[in-house]
C-alpha atoms as a PDB file:
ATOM      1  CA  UNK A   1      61.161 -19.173 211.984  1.00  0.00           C
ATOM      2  CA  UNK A   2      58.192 -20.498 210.675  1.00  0.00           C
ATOM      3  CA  UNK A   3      60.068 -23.128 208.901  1.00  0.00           C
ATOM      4  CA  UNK A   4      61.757 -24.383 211.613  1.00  0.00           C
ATOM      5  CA  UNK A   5      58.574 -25.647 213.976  1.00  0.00           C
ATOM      6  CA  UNK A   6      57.085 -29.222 214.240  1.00  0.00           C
ATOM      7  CA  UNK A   7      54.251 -29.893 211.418  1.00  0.00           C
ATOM      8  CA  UNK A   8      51.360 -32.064 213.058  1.00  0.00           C
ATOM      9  CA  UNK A   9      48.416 -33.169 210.502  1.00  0.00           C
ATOM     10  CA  UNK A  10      45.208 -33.185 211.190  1.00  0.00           C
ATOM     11  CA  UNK A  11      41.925 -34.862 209.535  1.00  0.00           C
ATOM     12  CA  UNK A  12      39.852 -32.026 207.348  1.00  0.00           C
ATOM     13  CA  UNK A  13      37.930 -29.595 208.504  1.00  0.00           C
ATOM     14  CA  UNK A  14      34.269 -30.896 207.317  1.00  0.00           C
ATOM     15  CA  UNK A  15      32.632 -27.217 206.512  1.00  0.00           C
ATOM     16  CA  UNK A  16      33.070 -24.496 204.399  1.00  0.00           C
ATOM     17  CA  UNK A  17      36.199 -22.808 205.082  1.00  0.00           C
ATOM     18  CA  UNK A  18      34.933 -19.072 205.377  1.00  0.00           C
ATOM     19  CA  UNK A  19      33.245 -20.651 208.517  1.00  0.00           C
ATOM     20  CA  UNK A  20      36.996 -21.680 209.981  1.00  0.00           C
ATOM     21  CA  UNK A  21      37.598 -18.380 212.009  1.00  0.00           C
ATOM     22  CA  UNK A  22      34.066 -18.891 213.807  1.00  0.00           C
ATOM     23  CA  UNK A  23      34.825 -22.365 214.455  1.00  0.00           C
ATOM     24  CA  UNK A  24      38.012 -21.134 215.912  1.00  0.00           C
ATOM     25  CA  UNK A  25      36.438 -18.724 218.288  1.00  0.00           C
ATOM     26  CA  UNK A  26      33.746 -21.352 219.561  1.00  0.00           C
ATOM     27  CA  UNK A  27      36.709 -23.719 220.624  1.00  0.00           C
ATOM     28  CA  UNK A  28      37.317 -20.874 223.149  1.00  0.00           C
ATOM     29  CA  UNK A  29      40.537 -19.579 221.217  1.00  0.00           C
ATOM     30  CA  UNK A  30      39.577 -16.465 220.595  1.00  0.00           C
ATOM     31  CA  UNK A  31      39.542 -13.970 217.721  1.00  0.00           C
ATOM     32  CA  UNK A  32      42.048 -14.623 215.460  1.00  0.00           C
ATOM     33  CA  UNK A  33      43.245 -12.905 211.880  1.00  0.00           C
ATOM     34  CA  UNK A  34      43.457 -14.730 209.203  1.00  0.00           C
ATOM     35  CA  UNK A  35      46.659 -14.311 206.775  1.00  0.00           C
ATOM     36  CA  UNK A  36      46.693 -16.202 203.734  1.00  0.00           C
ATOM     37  CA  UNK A  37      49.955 -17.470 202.659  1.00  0.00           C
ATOM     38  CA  UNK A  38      49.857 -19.275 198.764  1.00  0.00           C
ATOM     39  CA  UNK A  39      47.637 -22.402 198.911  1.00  0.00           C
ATOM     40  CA  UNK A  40      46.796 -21.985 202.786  1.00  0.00           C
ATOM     41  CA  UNK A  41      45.345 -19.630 205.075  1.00  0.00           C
ATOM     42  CA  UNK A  42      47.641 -18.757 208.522  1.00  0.00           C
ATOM     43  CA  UNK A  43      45.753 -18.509 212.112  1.00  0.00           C
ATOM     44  CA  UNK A  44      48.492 -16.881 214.515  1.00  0.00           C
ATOM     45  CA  UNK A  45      47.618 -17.854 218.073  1.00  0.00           C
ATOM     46  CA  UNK A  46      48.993 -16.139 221.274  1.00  0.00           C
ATOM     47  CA  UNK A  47      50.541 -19.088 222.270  1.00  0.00           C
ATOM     48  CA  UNK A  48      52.841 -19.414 219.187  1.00  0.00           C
ATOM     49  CA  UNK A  49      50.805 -21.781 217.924  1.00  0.00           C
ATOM     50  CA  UNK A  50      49.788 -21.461 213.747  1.00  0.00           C
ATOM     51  CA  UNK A  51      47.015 -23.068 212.505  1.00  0.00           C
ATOM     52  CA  UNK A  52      47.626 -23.699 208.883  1.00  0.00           C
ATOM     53  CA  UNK A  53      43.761 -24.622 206.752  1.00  0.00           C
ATOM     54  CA  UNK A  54      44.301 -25.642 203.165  1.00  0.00           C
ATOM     55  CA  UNK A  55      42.572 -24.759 200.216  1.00  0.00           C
ATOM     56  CA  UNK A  56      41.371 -28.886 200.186  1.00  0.00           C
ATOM     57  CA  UNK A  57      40.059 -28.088 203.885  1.00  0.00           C
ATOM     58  CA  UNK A  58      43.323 -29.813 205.427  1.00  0.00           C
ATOM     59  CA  UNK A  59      44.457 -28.457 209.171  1.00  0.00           C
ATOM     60  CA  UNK A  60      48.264 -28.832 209.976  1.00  0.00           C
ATOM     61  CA  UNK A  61      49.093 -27.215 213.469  1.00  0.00           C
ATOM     62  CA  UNK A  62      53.110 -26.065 213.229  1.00  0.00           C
ATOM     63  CA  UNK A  63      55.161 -24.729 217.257  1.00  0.00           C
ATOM     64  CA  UNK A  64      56.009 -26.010 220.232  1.00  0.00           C
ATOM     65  CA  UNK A  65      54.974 -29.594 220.178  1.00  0.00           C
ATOM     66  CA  UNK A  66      53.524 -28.923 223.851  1.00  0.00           C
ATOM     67  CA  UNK A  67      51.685 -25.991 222.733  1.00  0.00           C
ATOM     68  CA  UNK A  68      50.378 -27.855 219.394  1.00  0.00           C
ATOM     69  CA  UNK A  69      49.352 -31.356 221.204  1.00  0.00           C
ATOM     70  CA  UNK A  70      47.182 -28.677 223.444  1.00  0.00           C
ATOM     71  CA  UNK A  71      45.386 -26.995 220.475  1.00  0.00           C
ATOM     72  CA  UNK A  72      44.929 -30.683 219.088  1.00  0.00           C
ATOM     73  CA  UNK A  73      42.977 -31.788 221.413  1.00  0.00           C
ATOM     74  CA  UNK A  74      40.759 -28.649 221.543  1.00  0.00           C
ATOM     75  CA  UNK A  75      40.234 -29.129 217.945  1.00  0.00           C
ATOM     76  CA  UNK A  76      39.520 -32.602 218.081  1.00  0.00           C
ATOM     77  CA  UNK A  77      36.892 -31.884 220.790  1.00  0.00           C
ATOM     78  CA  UNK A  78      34.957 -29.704 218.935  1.00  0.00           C
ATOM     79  CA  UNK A  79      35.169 -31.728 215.785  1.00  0.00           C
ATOM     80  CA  UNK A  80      33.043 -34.378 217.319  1.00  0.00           C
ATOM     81  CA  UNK A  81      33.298 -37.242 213.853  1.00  0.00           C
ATOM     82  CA  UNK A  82      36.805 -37.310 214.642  1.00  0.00           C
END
């Protein structure tokens, strides 16, 4: 099903990425497990919402485009550069 959802890009994420799931949980989104999936690491929100972070620091949100312009913006916010 994964397949099947919207891919939106975003700009990289400018720290390390073992800091990603803190930076996640400071946006107010809560704890979230990490899966890794090949080149990428998977962040499965509630909302059915996945938060995709490459290996090259790259964030692509994939769902309901609703849902993904939502977590956009909350990501944005708190990466104040961009």
């Amino acid at each position: 099903m994964q397949d099947q959802l919207n891919i939106l890009p975003l700009k990289k994420y400018p720290y390390q990425i073992a800091t990603f799931s803190s930076f996640l949980e400071k946006c107010g989104l809560g704890k979230i497990m990490p899966k890794m999936k090949g080149n990428f690491i998977c962040y499965e929100l509630a909302c059915g919402v996945y938060i995709n972070l490459y290996r090259n620091n790259t964030i692509h949100l994939q769902g309901n485009p609703l849902a993904t312009s939502a977590i956009e913006k909350i990501l944005k916010t708190h990466l104040h550069h961009y």
